[in-house]
Protein backbone atom coordinates (compact mmCIF):
# COMPACT_ATOMS: atom_id res chain seq x y z
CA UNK A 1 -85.61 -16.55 189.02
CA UNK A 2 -85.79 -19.45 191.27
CA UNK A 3 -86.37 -22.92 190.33
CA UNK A 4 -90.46 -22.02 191.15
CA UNK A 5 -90.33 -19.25 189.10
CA UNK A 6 -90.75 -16.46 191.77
CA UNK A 7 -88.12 -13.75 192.40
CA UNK A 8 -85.24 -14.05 193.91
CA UNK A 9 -84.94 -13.62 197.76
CA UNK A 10 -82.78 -10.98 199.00
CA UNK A 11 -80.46 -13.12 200.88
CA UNK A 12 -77.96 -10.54 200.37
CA UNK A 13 -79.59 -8.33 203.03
CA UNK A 14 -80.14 -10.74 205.90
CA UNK A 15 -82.73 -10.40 208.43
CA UNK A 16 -80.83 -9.91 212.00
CA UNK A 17 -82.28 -11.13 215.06
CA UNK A 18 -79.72 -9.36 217.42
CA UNK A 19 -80.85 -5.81 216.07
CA UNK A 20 -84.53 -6.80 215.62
CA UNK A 21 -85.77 -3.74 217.67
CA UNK A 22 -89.29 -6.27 218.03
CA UNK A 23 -86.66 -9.29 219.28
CA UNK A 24 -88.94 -12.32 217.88
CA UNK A 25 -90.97 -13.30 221.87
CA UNK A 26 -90.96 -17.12 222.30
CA UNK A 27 -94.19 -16.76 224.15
CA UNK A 28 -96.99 -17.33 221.05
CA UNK A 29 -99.20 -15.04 223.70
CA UNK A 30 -96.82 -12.15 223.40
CA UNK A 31 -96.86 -12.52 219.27
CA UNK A 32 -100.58 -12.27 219.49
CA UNK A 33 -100.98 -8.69 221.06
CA UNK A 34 -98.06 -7.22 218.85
CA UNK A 35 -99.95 -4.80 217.01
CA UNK A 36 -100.51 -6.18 212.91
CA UNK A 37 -98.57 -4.84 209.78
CA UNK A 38 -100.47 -6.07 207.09
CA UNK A 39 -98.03 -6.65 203.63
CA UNK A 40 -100.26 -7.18 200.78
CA UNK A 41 -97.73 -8.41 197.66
CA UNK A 42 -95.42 -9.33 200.47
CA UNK A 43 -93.97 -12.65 197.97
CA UNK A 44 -92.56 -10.40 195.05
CA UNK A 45 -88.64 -8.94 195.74
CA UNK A 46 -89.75 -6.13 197.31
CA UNK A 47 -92.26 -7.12 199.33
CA UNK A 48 -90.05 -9.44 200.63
CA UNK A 49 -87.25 -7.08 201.44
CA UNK A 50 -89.76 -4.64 203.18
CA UNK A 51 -90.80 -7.66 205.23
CA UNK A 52 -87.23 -8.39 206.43
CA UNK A 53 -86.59 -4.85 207.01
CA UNK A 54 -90.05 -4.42 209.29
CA UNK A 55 -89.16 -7.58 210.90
CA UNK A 56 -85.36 -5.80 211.74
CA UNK A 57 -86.60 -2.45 212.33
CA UNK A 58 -90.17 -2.37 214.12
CA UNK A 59 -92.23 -4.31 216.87
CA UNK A 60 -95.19 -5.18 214.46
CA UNK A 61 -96.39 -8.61 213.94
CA UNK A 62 -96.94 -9.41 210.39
CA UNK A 63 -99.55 -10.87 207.91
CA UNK A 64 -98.30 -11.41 204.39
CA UNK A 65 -100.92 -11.29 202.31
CA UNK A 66 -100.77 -12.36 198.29
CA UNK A 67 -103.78 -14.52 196.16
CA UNK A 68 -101.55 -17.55 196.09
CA UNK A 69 -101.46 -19.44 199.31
CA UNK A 70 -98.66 -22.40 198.29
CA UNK A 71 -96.33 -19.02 197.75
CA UNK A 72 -97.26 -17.20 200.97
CA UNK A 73 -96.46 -20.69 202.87
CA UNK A 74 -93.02 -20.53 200.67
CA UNK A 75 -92.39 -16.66 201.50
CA UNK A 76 -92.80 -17.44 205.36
CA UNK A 77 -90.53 -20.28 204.94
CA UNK A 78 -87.71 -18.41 203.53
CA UNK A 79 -87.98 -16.19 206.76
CA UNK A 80 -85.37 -16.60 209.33
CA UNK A 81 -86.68 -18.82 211.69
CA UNK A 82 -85.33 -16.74 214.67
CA UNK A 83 -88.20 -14.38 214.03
CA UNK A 84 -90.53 -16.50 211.66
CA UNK A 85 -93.30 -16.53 214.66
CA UNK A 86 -93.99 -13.44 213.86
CA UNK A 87 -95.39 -13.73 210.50
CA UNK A 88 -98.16 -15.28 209.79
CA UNK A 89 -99.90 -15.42 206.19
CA UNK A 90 -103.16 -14.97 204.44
CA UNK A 91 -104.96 -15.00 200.81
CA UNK A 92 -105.68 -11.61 200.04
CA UNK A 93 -107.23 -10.70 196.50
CA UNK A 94 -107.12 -6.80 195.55
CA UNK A 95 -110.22 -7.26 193.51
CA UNK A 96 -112.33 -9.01 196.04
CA UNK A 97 -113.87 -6.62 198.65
CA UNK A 98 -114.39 -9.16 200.80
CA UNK A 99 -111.08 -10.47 201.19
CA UNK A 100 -109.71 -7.04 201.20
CA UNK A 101 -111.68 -5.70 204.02
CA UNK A 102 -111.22 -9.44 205.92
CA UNK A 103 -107.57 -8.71 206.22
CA UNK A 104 -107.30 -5.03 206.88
CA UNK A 105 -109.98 -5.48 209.81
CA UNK A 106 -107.05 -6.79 212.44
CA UNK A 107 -104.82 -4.51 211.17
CA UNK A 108 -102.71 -1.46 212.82
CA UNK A 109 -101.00 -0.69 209.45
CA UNK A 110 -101.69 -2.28 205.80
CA UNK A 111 -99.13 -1.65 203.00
CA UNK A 112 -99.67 -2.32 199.20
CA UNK A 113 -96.32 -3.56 197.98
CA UNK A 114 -97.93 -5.24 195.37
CA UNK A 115 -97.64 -4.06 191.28
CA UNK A 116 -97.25 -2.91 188.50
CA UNK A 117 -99.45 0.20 190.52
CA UNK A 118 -100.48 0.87 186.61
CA UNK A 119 -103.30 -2.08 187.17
CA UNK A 120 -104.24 -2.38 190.62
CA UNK A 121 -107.60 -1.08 191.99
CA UNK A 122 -107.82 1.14 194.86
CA UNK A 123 -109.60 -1.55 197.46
CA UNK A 124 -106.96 -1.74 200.06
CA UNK A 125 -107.05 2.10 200.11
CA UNK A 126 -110.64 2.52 200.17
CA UNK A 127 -111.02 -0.05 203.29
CA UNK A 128 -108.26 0.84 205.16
CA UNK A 129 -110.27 4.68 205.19
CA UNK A 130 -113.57 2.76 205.94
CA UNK A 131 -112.08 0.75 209.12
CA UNK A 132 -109.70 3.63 210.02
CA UNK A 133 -106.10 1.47 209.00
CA UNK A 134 -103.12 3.04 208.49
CA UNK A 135 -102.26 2.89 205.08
CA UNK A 136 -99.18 2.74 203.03
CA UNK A 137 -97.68 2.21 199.31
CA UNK A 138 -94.55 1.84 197.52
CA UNK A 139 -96.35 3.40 194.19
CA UNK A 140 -94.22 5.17 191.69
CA UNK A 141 -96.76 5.50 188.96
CA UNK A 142 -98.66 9.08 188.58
CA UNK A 143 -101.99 8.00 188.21
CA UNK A 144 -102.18 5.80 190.86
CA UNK A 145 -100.52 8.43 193.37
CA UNK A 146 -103.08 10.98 191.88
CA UNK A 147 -105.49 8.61 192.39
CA UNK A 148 -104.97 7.83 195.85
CA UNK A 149 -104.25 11.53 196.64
CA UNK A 150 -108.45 12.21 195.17
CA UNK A 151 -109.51 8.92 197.40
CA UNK A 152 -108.71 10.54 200.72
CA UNK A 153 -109.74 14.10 199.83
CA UNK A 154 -113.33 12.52 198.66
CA UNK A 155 -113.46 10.78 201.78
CA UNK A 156 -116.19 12.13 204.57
CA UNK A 157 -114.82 9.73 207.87
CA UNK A 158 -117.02 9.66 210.63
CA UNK A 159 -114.22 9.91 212.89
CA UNK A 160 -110.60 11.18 212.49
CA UNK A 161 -108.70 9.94 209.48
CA UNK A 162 -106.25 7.13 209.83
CA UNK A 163 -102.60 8.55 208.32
CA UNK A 164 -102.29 7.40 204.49
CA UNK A 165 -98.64 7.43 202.82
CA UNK A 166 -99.13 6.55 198.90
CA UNK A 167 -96.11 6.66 197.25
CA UNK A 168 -93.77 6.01 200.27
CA UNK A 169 -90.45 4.78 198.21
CA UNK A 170 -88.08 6.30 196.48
CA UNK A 171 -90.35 8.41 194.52
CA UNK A 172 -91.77 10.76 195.98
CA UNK A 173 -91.36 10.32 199.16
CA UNK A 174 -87.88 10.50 199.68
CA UNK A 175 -87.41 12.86 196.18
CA UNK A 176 -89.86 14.83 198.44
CA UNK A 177 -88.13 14.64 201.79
CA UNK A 178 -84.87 15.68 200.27
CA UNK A 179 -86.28 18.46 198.09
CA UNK A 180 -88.05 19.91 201.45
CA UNK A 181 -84.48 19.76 203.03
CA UNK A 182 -83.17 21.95 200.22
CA UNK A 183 -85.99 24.43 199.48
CA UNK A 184 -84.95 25.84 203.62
CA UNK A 185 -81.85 27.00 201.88
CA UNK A 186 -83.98 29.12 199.42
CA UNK A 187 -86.25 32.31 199.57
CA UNK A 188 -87.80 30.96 196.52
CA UNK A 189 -87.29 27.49 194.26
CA UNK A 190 -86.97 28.26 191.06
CA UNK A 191 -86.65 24.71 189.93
CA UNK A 192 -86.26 21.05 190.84
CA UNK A 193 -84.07 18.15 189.36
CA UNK A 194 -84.49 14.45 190.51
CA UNK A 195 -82.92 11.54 189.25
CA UNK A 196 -82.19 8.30 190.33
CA UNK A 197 -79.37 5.90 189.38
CA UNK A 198 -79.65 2.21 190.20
CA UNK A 199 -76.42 0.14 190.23
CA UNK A 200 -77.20 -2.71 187.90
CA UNK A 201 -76.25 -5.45 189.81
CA UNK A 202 -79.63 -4.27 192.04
CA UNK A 203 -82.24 -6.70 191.27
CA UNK A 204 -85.35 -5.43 189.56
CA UNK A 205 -89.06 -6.44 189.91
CA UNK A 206 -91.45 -7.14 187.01
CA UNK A 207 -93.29 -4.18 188.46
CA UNK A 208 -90.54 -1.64 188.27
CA UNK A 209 -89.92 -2.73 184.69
CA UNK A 210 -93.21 -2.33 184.01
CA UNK A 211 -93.56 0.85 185.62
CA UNK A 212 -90.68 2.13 183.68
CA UNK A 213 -91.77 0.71 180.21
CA UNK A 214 -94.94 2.52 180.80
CA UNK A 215 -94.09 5.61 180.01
CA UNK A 216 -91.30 5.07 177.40
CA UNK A 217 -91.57 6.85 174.19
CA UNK A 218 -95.13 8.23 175.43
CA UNK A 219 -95.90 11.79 175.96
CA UNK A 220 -96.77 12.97 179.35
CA UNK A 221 -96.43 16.35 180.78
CA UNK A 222 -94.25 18.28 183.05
CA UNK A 223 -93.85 21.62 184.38
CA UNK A 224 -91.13 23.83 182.66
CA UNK A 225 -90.64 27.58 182.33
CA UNK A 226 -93.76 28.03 184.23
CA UNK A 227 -96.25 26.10 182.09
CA UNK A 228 -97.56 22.34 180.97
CA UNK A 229 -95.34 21.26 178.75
CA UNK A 230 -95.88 17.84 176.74
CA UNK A 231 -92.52 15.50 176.88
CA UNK A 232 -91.52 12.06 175.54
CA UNK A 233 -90.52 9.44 177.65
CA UNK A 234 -87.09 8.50 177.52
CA UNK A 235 -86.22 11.45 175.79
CA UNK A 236 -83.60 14.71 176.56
CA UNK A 237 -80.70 12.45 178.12
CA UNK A 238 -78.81 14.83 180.95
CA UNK A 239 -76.00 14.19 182.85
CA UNK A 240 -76.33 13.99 186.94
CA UNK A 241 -73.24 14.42 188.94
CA UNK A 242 -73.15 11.85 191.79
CA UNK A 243 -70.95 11.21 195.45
CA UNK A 244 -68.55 8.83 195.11
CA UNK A 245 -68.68 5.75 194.31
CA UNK A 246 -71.72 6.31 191.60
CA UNK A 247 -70.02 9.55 189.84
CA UNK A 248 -71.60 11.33 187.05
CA UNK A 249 -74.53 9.76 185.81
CA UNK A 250 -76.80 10.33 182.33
CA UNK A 251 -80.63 9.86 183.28
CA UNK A 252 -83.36 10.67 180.68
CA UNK A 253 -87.12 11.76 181.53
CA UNK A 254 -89.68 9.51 182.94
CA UNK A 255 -92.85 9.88 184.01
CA UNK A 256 -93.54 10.33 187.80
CA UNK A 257 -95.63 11.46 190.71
CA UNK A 258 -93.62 14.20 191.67
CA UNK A 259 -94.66 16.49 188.59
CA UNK A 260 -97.80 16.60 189.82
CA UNK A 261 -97.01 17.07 193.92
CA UNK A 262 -94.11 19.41 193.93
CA UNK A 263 -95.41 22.30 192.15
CA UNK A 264 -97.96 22.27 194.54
CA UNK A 265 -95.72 21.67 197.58
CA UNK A 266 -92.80 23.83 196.73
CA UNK A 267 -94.23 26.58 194.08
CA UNK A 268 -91.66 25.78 191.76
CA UNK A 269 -92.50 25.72 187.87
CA UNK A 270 -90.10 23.49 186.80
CA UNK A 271 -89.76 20.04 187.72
CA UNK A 272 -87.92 17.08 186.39
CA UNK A 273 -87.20 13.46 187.39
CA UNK A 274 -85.32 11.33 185.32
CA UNK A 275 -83.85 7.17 185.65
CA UNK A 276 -80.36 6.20 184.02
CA UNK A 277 -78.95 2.47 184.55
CA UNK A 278 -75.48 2.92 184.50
CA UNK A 279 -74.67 0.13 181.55
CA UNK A 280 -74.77 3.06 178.60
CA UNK A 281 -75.90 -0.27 175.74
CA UNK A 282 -78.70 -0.73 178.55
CA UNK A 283 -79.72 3.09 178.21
CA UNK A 284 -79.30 3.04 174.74
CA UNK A 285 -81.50 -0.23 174.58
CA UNK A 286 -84.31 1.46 176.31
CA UNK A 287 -84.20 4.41 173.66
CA UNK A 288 -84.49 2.01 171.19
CA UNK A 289 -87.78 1.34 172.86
CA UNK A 290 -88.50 4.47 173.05
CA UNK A 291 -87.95 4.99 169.06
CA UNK A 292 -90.21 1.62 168.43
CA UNK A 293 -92.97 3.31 170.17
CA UNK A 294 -92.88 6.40 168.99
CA UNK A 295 -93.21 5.21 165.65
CA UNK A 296 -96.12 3.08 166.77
CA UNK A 297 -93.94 -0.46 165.49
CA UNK A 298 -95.23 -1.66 169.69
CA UNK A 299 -97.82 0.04 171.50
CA UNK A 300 -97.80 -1.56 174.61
CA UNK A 301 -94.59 -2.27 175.92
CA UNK A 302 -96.17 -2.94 180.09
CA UNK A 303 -97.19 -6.22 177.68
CA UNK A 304 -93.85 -7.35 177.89
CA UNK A 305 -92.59 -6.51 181.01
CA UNK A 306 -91.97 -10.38 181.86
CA UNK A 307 -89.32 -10.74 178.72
CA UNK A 308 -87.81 -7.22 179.35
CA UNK A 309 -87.66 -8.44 183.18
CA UNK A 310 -85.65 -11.70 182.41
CA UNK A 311 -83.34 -10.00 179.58
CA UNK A 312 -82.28 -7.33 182.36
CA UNK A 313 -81.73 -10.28 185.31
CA UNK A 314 -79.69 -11.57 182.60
CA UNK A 315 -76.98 -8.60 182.63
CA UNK A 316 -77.11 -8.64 186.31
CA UNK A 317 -73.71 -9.58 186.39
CA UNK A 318 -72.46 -6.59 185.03
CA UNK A 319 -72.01 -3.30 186.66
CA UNK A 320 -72.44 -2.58 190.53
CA UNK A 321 -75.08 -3.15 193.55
CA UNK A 322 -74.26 0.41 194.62
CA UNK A 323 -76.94 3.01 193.55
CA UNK A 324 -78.35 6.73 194.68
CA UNK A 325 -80.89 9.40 194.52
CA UNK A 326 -80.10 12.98 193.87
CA UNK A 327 -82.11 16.30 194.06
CA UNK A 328 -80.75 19.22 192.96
CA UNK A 329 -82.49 22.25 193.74
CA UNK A 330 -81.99 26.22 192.39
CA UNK A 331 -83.49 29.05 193.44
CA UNK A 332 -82.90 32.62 194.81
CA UNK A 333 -81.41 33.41 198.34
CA UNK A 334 -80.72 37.20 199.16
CA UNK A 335 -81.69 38.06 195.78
CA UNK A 336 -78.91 35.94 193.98
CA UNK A 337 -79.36 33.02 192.30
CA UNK A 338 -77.84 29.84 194.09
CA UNK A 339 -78.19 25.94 194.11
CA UNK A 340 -77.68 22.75 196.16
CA UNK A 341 -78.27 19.15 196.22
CA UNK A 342 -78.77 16.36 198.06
CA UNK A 343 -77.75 12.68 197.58
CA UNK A 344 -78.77 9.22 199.33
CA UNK A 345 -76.32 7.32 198.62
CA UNK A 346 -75.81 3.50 198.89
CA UNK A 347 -72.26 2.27 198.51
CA UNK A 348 -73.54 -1.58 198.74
CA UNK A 349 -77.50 -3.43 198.29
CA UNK A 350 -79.05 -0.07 196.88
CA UNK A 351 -82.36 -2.15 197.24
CA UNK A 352 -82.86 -1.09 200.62
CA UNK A 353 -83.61 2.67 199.57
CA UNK A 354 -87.02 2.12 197.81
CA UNK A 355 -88.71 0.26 201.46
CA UNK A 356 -86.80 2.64 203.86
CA UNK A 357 -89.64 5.26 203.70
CA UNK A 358 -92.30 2.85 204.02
CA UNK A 359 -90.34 0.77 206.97
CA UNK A 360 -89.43 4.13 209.09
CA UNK A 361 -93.39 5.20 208.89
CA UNK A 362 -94.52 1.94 210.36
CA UNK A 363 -92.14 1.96 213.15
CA UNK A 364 -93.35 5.52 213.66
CA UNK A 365 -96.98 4.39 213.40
CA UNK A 366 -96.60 1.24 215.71
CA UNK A 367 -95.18 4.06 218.07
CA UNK A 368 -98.12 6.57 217.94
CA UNK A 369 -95.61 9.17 217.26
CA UNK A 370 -97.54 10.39 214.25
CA UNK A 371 -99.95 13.54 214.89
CA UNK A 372 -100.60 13.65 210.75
CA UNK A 373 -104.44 13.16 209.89
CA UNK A 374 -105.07 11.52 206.80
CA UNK A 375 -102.38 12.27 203.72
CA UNK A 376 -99.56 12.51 204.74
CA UNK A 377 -97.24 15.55 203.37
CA UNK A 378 -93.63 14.24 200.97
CA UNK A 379 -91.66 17.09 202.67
CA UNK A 380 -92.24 17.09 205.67
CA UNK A 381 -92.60 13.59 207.22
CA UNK A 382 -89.37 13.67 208.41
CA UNK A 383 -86.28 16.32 209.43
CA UNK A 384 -82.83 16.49 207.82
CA UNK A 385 -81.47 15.27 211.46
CA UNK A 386 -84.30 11.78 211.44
CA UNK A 387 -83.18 11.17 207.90
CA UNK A 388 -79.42 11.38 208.38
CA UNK A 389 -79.89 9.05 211.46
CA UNK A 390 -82.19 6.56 209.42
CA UNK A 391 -79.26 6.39 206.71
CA UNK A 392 -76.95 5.53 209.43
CA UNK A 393 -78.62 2.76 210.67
CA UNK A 394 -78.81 0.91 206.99
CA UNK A 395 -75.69 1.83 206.11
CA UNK A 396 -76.34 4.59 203.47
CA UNK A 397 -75.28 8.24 203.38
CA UNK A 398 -76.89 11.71 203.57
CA UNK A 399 -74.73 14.55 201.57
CA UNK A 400 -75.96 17.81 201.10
CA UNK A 401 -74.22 20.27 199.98
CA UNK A 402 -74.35 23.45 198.19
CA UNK A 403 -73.32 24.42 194.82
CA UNK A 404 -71.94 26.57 192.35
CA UNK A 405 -74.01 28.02 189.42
């Protein structure tokens, strides 16, 4: 934490004027007709890493927007001053209409980076559909993709529907983009394996931690052997074998989006996504969690997200920034039974996986080169030959590959 108490910036991953594919104008005319990228929960770590990367990697202008003014003034601060013209801030409260609609009324594009997702309402959603905004999240929690999915299908428009992405980060938009690169292989997908495998040296929001502490030692369901099944979080530990420099990897089962979206989108029965940090005491920490609820000693562990959050910064010396997400796919091809996988792999700052999704749909927004109306589809927002070239340009790497059964 910082000496104000709010996250950490990530300095590690700079902002670079010289690649900024927007440039930063000098001319405060030209900043005015950039089109507007609206960030709402643009001051957490995060947000503020999906800020430097829009400012690197699109044309937009943007409008942080957060409830507490002193730390949006603090947030634009910390922004390179090569490009700092092109932010601008404002208060923006998720639980006043008002304000919600205020802000998303100038905007091209408004993203909710903001969390836990467990707690917020649906109000940027609901406007952007109203005024016709582009809308974006980086959820990761079921419900709230679920709930987001329902909000657009309810919706009558007028007009044509603006494009809505809700649950553009690692999860499941990018499970789902590499899952939809595997299932061409296949005449049918039998099954789907996900799992993700931060380096610990990654810095972690008090949303993720709640997000993951939300469904440990609770029962949720999941599709297996072609039927609902009920599973524990944090439960049935299974080991995950990565590309260099991660290696093999034990995650254990978490609750997620993409147990709801990929039986649908695929017609597999059996899905599975699970998280392992790659300190084994950590692991075995969080299944000591897992035991404590389970025998109903703490109910609500999302209560203490904030202590769980500053015990894990404290081991952040430990272990590695390098991290990677992993699909591994089976299914029948010519009437034999085969399987693959496919890896995004960070060697170095990991962190920039979870906002890549989010950062390549604005750029492809602020460039009309979107034909999608209204939700937009985990598999197919993007081809094998985009991602690989999207990778490339952050410094992370596509590997697919087939495998033996």
């Amino acid at each position: 934490m910082t000496p104000d108490g709010e996250p950490p910036t990530p300095d590690e991953v700079p902002t670079r004027p010289d690649r900024n594919r927007g440039g930063g104008p000098a001319s405060p005319t030209l900043v005015a007709q950039l089109p507007v990228v609206l960030v709402v929960g643009g001051t957490g770590y995060f947000g503020t890493l999906l800020i430097r990367e829009l400012l690197e990697f699109t044309t937009g202008r943007i409008v942080i927007g957060g409830r507490d003014l002193r730390r949006l003034r603090r947030a634009r601060r910390r922004i390179d001053s090569r490009v700092r013209e092109r932010v601008s801030v404002e208060v923006v409260e998720l639980n006043n209409v008002r304000s919600v609609d205020r802000a998303v009324a100038g905007a091209a594009v408004a993203i909710c980076a903001a969390g836990p997702f467990q707690t917020l309402p649906g109000t940027l959603l609901s406007s952007c559909l109203a005024h016709g905004v582009h809308y974006i999240d980086l959820a990761d929690d079921r419900d709230f993709v679920n709930r987001a999915r329902r909000m657009v299908g309810d919706h009558s428009p007028a007009g044509k529907l603006p494009v809505v992405c809700t649950g553009f980060s690692t999860i499941p938009a990018l499970s789902g983009i590499l899952a939809g690169i595997l299932a061409k292989k296949f005449d049918a997908v039998e099954s789907i394996e996900t799992q993700l495998a931060p380096g610990n040296r990654a810095p972690r929001s008090r949303g993720t931690v709640a997000s993951l502490l939300s469904s440990v030692g609770r029962p949720f369901d999941i599709w297996r052997e072609g039927s609902r099944q009920t599973v524990i979080g944090w439960s049935e530990p299974r080991a995950f074998d990565f590309p260099p420099p991660v290696g093999t990897r034990t995650g254990f089962l978490v609750n997620a989006p993409d147990y709801d979206i990929f039986p649908e989108t695929f017609g597999t029965q059996c899905v599975t996504f699970r998280v392992g940090s790659e300190l084994r005491f950590l692991n075995g920490m969080v299944s000591g969690l897992a035991w404590l609820t389970r025998r109903r000693v703490v109910s609500d562990w999302p209560r203490w997200s904030g202590a769980l959050y500053r015990a894990m910064g404290s081991l952040g010396i430990l272990g590695h920034d390098h991290g990677a997400l992993g699909v591994k796919v089976c299914g029948q091809r010519k009437g034999i039974r085969v399987a693959a996988q496919a890896c995004i792999v960070a060697d170095h700052h990991g962190t920039r996986v979870p906002v890549m999704p989010a950062v390549i749909m604005v750029e492809a927004l602020l460039a009309n080169r979107i034909a999608t109306e209204g939700l937009m589809p985990v598999d197919s927002w993007l081809t094998r030959e985009q991602l690989e070239l999207e990778c490339n340009r952050r410094s992370l790497r596509l590997i697919v590959q087939d495998l033996q059964e």
